[in-house]
PDB file of N, CA and C in Angstrom:
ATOM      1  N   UNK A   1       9.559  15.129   8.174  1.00  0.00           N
ATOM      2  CA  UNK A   1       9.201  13.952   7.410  1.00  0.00           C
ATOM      3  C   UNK A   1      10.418  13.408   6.692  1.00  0.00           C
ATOM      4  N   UNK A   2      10.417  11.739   6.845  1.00  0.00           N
ATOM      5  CA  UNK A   2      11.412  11.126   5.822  1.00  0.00           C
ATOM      6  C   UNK A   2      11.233  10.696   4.810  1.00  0.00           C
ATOM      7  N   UNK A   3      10.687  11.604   3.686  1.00  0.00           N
ATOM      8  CA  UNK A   3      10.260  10.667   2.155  1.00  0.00           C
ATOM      9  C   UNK A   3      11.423  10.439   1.802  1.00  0.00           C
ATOM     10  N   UNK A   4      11.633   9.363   0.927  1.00  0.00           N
ATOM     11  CA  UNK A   4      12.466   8.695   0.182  1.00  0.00           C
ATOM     12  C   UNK A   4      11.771   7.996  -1.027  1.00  0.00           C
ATOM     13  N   UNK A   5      12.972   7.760  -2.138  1.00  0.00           N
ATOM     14  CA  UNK A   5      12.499   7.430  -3.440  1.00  0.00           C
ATOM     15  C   UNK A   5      11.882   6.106  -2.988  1.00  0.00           C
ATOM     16  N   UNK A   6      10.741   5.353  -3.428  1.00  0.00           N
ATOM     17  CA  UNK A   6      10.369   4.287  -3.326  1.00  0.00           C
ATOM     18  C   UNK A   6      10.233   3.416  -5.036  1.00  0.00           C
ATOM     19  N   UNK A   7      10.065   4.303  -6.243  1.00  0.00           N
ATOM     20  CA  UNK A   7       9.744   3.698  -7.283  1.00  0.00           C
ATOM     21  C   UNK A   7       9.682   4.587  -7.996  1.00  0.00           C
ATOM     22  N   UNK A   8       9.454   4.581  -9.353  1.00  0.00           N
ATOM     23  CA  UNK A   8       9.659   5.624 -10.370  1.00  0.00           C
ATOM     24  C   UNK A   8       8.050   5.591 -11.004  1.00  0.00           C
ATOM     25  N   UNK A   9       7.737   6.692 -11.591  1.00  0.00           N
ATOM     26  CA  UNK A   9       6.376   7.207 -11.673  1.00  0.00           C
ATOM     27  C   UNK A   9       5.840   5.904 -13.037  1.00  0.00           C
ATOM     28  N   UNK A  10       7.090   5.557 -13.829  1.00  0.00           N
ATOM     29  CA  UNK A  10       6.541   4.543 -14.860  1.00  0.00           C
ATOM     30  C   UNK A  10       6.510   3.169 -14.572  1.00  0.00           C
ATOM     31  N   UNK A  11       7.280   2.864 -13.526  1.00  0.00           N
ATOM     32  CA  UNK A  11       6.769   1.474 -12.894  1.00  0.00           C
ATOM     33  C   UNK A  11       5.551   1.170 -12.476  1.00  0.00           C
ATOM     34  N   UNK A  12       4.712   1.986 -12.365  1.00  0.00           N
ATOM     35  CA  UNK A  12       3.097   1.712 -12.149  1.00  0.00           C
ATOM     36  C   UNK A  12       2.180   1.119 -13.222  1.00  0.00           C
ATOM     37  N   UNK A  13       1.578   0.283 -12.965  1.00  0.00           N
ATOM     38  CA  UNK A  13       0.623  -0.254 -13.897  1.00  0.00           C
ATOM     39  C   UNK A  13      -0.843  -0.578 -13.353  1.00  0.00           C
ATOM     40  N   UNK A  14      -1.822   0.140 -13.833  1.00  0.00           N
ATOM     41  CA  UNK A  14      -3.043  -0.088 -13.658  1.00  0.00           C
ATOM     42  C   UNK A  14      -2.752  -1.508 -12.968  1.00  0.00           C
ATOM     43  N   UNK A  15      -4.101  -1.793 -12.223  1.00  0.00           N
ATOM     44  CA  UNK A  15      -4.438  -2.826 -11.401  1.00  0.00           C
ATOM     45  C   UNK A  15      -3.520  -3.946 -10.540  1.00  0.00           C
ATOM     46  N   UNK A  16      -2.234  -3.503 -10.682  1.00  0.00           N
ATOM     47  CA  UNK A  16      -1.227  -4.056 -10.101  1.00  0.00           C
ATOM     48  C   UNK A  16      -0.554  -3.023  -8.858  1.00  0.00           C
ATOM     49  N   UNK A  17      -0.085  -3.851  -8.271  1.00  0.00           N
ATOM     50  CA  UNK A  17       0.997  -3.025  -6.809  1.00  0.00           C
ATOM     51  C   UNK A  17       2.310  -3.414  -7.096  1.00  0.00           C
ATOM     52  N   UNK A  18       3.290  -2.520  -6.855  1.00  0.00           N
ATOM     53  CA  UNK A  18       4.576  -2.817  -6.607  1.00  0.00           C
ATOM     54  C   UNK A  18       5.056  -3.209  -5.024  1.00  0.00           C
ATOM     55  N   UNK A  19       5.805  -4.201  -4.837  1.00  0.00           N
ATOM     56  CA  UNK A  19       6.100  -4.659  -3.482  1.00  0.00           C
ATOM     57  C   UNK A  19       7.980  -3.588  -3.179  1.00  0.00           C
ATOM     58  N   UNK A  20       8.023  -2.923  -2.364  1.00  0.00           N
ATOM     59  CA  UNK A  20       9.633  -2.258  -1.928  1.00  0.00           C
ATOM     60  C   UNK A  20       9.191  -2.155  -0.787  1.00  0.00           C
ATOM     61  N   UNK A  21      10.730  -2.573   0.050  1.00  0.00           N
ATOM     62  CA  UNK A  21      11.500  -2.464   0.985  1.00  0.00           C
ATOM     63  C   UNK A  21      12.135  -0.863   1.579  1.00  0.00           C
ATOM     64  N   UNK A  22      11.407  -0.099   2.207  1.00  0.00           N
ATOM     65  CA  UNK A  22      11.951   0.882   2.993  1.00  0.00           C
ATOM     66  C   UNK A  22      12.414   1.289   4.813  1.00  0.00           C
ATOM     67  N   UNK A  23      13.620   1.044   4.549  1.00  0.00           N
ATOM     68  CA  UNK A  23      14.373   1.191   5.796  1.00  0.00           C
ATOM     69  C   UNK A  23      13.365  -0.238   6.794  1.00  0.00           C
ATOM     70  N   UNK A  24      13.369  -1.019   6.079  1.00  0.00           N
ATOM     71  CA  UNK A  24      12.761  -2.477   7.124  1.00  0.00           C
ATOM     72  C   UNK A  24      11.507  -2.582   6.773  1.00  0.00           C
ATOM     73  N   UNK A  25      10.723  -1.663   6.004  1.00  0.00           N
ATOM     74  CA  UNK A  25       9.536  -1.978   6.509  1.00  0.00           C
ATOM     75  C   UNK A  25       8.992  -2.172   4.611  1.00  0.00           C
ATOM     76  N   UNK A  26       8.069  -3.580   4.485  1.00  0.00           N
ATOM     77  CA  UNK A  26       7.527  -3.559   3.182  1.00  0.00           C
ATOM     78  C   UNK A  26       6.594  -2.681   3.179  1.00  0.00           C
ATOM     79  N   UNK A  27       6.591  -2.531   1.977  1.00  0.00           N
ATOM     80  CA  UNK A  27       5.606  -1.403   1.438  1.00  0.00           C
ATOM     81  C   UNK A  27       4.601  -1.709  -0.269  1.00  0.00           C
ATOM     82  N   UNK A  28       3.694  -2.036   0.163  1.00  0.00           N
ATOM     83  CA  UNK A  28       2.834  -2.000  -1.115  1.00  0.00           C
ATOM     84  C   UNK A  28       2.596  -1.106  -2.164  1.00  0.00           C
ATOM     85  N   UNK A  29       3.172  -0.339  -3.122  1.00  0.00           N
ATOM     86  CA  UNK A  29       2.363   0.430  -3.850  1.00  0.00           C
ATOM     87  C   UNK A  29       1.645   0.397  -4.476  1.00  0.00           C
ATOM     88  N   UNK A  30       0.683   1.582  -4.900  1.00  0.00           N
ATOM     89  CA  UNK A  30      -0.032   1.605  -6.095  1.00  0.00           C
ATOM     90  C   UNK A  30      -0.645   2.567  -6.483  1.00  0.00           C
ATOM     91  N   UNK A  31      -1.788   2.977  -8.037  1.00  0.00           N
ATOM     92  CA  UNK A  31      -2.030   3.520  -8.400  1.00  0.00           C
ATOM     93  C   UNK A  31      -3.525   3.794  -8.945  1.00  0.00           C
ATOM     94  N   UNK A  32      -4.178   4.388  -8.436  1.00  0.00           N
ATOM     95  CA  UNK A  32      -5.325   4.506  -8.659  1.00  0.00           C
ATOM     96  C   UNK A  32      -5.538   5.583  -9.157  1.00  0.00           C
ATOM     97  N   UNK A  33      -6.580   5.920 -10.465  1.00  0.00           N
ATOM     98  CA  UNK A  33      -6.948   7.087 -10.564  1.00  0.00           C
ATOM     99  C   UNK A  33      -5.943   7.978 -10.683  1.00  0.00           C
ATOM    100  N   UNK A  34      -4.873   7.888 -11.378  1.00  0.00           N
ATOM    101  CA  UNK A  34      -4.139   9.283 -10.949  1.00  0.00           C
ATOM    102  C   UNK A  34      -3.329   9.042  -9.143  1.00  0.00           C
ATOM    103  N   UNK A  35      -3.902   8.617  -8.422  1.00  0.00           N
ATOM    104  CA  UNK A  35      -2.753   9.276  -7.028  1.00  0.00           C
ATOM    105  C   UNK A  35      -2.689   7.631  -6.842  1.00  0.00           C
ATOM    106  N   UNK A  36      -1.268   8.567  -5.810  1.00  0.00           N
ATOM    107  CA  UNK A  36      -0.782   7.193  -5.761  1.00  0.00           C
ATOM    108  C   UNK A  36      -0.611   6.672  -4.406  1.00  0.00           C
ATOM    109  N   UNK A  37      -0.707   5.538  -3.506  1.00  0.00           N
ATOM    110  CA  UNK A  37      -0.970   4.907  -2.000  1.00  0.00           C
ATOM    111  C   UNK A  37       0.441   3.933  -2.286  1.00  0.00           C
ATOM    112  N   UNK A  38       0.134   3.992  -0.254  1.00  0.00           N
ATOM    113  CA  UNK A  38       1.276   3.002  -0.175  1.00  0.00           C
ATOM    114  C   UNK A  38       0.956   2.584   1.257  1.00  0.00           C
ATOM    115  N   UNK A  39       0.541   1.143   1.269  1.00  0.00           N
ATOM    116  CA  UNK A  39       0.143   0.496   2.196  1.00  0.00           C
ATOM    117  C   UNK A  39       1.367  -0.474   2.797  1.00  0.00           C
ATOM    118  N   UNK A  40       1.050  -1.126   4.069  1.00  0.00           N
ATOM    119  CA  UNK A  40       2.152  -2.262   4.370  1.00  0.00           C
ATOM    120  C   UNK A  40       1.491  -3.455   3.727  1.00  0.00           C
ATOM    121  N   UNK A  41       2.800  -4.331   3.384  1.00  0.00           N
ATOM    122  CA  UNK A  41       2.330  -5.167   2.481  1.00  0.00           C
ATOM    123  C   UNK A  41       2.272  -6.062   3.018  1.00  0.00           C
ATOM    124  N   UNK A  42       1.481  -6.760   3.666  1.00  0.00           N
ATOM    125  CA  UNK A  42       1.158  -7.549   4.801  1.00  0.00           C
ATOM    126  C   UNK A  42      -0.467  -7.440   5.065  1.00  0.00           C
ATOM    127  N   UNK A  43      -0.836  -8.537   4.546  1.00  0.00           N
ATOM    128  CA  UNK A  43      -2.508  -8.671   4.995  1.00  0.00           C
ATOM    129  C   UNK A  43      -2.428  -8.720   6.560  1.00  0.00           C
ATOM    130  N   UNK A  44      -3.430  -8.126   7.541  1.00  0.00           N
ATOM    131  CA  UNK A  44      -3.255  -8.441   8.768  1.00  0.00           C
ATOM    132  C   UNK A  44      -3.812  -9.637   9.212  1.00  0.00           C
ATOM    133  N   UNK A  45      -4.942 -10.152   8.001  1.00  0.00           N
ATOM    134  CA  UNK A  45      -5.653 -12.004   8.700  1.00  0.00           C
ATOM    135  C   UNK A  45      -4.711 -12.416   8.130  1.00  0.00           C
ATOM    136  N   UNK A  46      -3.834 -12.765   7.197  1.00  0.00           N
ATOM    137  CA  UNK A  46      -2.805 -13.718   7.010  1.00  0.00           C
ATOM    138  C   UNK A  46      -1.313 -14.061   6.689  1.00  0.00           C
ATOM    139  N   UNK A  47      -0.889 -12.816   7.220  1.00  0.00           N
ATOM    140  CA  UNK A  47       0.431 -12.394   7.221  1.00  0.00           C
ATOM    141  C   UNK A  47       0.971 -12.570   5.736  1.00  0.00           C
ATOM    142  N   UNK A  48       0.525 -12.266   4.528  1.00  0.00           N
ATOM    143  CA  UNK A  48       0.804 -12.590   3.823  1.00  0.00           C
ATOM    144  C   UNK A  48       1.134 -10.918   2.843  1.00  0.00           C
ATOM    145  N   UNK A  49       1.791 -11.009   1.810  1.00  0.00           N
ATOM    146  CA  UNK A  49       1.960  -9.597   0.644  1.00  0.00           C
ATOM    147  C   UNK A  49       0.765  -9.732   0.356  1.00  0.00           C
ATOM    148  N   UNK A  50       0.593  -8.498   0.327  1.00  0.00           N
ATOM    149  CA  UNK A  50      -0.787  -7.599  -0.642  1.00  0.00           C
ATOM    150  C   UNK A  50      -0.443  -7.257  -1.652  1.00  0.00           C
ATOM    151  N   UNK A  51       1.219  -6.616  -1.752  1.00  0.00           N
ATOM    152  CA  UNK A  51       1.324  -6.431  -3.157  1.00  0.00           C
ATOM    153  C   UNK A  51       0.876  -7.542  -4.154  1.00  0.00           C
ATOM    154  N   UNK A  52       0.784  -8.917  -4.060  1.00  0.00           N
ATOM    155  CA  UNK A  52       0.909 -10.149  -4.850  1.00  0.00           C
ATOM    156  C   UNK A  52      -0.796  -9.838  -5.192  1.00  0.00           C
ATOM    157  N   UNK A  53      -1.534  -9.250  -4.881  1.00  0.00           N
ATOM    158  CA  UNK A  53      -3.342  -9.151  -5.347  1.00  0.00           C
ATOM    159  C   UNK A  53      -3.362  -8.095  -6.135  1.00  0.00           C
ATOM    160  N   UNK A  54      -4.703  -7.858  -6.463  1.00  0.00           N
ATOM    161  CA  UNK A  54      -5.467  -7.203  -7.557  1.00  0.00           C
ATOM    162  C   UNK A  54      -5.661  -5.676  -6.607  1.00  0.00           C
ATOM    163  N   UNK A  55      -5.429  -4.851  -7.533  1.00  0.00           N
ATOM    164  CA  UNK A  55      -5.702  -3.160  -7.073  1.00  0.00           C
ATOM    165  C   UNK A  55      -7.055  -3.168  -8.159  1.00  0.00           C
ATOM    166  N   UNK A  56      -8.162  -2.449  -7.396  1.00  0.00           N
ATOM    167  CA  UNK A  56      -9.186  -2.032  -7.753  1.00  0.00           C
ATOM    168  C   UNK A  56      -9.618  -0.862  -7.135  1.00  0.00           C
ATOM    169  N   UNK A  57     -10.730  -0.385  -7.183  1.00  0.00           N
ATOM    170  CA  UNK A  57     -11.523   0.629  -7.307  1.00  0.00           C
ATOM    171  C   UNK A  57     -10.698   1.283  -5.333  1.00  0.00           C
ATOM    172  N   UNK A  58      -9.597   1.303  -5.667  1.00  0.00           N
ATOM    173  CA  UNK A  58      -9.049   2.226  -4.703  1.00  0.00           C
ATOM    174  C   UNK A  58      -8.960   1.155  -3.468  1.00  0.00           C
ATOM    175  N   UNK A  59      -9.032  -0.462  -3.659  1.00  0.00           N
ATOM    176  CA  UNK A  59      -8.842  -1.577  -2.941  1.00  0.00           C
ATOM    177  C   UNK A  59      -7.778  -2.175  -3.936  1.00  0.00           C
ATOM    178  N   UNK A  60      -6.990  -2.914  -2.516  1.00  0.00           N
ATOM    179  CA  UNK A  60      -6.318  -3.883  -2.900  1.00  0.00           C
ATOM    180  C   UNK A  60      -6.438  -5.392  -2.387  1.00  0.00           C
ATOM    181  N   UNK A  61      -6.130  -6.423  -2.909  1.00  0.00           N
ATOM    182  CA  UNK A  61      -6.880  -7.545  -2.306  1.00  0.00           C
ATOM    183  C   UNK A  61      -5.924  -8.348  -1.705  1.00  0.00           C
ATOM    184  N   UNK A  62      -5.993  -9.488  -0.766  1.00  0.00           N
ATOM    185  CA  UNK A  62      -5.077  -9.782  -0.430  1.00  0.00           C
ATOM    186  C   UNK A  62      -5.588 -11.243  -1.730  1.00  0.00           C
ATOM    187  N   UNK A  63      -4.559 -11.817  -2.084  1.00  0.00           N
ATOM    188  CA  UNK A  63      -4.607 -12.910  -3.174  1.00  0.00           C
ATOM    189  C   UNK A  63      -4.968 -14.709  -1.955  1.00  0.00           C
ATOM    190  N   UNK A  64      -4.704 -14.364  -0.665  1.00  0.00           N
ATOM    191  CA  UNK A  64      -4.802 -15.966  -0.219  1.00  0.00           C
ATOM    192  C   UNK A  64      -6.309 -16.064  -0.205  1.00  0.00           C
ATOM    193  N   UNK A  65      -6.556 -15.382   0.660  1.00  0.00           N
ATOM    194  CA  UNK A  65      -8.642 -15.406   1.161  1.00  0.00           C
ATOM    195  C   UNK A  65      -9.207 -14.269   0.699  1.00  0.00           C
ATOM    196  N   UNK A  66      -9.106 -13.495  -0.073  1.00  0.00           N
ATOM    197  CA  UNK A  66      -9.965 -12.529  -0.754  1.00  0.00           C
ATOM    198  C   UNK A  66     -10.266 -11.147   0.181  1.00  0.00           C
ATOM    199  N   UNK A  67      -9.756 -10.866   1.558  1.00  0.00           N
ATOM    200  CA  UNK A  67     -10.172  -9.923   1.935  1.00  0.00           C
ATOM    201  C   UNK A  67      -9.367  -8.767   1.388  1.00  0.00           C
ATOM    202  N   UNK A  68      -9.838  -7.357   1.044  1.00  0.00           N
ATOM    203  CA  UNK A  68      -9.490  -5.984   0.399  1.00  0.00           C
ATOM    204  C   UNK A  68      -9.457  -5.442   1.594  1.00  0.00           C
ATOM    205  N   UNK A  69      -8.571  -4.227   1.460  1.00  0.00           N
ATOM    206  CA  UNK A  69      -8.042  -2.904   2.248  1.00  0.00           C
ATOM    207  C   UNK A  69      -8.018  -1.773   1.083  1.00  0.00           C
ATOM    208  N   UNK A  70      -8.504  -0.667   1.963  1.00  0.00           N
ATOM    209  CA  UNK A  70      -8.886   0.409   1.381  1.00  0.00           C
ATOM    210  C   UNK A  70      -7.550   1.244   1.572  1.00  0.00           C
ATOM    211  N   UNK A  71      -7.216   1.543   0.405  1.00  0.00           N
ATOM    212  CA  UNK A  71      -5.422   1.851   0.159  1.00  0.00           C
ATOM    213  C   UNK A  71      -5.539   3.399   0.942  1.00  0.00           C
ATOM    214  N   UNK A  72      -6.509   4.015   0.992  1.00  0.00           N
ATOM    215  CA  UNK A  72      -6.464   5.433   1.533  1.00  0.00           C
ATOM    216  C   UNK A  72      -6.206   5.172   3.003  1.00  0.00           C
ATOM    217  N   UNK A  73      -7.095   4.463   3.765  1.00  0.00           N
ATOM    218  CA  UNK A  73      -7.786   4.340   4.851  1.00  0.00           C
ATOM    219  C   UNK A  73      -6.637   2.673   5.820  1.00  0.00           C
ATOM    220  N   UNK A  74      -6.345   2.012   4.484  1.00  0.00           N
ATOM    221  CA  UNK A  74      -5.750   0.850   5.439  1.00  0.00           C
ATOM    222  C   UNK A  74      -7.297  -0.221   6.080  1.00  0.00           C
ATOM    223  N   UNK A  75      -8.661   0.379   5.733  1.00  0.00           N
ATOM    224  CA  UNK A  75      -9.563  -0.320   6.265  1.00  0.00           C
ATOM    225  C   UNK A  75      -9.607  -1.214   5.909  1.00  0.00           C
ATOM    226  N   UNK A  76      -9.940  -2.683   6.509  1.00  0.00           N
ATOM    227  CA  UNK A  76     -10.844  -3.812   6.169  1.00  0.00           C
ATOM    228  C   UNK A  76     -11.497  -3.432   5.368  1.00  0.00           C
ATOM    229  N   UNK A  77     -12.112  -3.988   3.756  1.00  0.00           N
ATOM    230  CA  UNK A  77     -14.131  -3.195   3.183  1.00  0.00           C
ATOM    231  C   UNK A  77     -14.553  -5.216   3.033  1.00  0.00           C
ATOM    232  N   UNK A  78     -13.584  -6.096   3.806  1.00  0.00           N
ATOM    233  CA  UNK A  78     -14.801  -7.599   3.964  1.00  0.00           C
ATOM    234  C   UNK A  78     -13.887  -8.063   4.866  1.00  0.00           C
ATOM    235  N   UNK A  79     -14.784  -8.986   5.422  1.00  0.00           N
ATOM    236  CA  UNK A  79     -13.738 -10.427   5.901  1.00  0.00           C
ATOM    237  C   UNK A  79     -13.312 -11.528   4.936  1.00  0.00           C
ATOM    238  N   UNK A  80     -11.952 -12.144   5.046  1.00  0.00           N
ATOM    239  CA  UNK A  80     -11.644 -12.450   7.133  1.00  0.00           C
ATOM    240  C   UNK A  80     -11.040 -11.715   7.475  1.00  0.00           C
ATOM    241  N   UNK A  81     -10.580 -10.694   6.992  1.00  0.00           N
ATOM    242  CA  UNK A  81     -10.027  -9.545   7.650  1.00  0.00           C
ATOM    243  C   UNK A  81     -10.479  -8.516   8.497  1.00  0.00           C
ATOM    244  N   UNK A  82     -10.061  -8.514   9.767  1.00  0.00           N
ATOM    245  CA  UNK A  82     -10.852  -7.618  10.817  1.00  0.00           C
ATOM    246  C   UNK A  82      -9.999  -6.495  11.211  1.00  0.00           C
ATOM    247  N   UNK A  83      -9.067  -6.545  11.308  1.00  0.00           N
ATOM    248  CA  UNK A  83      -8.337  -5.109  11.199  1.00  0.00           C
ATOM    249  C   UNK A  83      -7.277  -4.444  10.346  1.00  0.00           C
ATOM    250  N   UNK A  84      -7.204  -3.428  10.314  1.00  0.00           N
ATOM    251  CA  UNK A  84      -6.318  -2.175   9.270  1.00  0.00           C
ATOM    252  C   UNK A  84      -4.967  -2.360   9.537  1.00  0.00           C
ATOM    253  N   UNK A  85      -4.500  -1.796   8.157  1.00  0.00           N
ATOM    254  CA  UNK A  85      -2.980  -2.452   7.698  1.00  0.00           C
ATOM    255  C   UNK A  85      -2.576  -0.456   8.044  1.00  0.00           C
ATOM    256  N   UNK A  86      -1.494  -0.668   7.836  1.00  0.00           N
ATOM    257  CA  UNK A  86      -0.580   0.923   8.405  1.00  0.00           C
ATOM    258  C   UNK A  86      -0.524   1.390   6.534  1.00  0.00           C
ATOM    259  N   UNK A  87      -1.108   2.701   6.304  1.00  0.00           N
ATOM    260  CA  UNK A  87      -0.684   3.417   5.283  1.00  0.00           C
ATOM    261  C   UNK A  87       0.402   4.555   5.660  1.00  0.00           C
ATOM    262  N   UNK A  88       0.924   4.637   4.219  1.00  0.00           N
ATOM    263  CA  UNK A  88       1.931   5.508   4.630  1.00  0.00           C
ATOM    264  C   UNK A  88       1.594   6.947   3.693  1.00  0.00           C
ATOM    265  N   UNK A  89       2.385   8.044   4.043  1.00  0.00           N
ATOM    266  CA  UNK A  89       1.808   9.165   3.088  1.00  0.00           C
ATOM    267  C   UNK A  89       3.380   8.879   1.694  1.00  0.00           C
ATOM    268  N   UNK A  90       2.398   9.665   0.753  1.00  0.00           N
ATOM    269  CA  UNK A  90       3.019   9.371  -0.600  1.00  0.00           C
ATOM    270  C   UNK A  90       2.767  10.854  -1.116  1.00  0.00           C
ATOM    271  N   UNK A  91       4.178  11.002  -1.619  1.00  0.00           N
ATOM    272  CA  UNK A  91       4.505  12.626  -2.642  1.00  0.00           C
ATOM    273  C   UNK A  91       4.921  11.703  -3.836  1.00  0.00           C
ATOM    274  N   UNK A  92       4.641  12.694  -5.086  1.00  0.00           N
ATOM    275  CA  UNK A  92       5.286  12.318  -6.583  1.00  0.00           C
ATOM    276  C   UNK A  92       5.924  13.965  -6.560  1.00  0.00           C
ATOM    277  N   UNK A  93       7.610  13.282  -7.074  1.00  0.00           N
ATOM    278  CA  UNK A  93       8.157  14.973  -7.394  1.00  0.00           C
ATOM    279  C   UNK A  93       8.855  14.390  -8.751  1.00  0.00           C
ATOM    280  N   UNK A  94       8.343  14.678  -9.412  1.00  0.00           N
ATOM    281  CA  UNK A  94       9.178  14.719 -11.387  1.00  0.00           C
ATOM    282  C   UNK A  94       8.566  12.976 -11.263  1.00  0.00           C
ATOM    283  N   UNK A  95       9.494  12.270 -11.519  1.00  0.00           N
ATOM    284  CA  UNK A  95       9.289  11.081 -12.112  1.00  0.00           C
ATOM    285  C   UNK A  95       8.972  10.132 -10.952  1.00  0.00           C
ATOM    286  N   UNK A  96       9.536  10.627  -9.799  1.00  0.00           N
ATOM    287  CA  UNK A  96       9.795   9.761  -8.778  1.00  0.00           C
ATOM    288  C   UNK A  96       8.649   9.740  -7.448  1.00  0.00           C
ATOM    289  N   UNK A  97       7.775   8.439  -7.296  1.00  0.00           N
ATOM    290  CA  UNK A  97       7.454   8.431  -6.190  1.00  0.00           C
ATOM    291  C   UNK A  97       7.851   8.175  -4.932  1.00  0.00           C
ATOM    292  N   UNK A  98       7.535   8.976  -3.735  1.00  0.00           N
ATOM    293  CA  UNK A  98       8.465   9.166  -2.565  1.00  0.00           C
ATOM    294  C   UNK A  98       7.554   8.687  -1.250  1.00  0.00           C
ATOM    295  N   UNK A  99       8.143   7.774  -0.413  1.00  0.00           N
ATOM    296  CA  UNK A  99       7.072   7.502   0.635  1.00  0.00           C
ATOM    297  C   UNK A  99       7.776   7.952   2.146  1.00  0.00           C
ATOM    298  N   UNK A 100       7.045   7.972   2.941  1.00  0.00           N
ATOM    299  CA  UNK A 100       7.500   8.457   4.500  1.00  0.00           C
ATOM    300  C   UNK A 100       6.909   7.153   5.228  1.00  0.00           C
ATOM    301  N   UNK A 101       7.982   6.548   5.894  1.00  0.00           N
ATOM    302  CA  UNK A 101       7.454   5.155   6.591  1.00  0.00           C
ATOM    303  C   UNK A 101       7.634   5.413   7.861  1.00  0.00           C
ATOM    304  N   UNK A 102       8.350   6.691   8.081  1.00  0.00           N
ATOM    305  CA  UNK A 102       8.565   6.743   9.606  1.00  0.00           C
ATOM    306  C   UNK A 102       7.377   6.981  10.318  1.00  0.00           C
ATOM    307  N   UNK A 103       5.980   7.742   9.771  1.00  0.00           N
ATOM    308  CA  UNK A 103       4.455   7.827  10.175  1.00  0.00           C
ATOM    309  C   UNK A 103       3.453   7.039   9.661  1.00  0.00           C
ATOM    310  N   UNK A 104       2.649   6.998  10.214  1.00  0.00           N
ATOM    311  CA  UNK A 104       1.630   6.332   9.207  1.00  0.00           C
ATOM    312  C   UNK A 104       0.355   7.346   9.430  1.00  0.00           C
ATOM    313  N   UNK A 105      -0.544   7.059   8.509  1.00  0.00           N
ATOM    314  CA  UNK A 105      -1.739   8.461   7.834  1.00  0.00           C
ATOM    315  C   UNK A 105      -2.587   8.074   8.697  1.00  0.00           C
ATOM    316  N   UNK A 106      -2.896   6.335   9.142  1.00  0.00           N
ATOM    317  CA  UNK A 106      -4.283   6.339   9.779  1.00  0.00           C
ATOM    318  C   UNK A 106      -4.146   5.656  11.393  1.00  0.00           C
ATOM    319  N   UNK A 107      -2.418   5.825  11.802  1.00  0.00           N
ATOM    320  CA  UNK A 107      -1.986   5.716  13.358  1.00  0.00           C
ATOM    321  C   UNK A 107      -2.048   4.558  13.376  1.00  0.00           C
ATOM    322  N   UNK A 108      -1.928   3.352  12.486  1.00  0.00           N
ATOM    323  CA  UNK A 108      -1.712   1.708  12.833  1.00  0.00           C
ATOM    324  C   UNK A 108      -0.458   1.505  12.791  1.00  0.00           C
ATOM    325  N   UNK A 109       0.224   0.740  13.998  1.00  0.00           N
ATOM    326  CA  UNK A 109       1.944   0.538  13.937  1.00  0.00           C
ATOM    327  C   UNK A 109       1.874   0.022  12.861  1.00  0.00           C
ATOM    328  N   UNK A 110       3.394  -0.007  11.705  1.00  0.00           N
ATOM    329  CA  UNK A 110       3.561  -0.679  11.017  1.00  0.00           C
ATOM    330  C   UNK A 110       4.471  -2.306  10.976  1.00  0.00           C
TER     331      UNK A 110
END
């Protein structure tokens, strides 16, 4: 596995995502509950950042047309979104959160 630093454990803020750049590929973060996800930041109905929407109840939204992805899973949970965004796996070691972009958790290219 290639984790690398992506963000620091205090840059997180309830109901918000952080948008970073790893080795090419955007990356959404965020924080729910205690753990922390990292989706591509790219709605798949509208090519648009996800980081730029609302993190909720373990969804993030995309801000143009309202469809959410399930930050664990990468699922669609409405339309117009019909298919899953690429998650990536996420470690926290001391302060620093670390992501691996070279796999993804639920097998969608990124």
């Amino acid at each position: 596995m290639a984790f690398q630093r992506a963000a620091a454990v205090a840059d997180f803020r309830d109901g918000a995502a952080l948008s970073v750049t790893l080795d090419g590929v955007d990356v959404a973060l965020a924080r729910e509950a205690g753990e922390y996800y990292a989706i591509k930041d790219e709605c798949s109905h509208a090519m648009v950042a996800l980081s730029e929407g609302d993190v909720e109840n373990c969804a993030i939204e995309c801000w143009a047309h309202g469809a959410t992805f399930d930050l664990r899973t990468g699922e669609p949970n409405c339309p117009p979104a019909t298919e899953p965004v690429a998650t990536f796996p996420v470690q926290v070691d001391g302060d620093d959160v670390l992501v691996d972009v070279t796999r993804t958790l639920n097998g969608v290219t990124p």
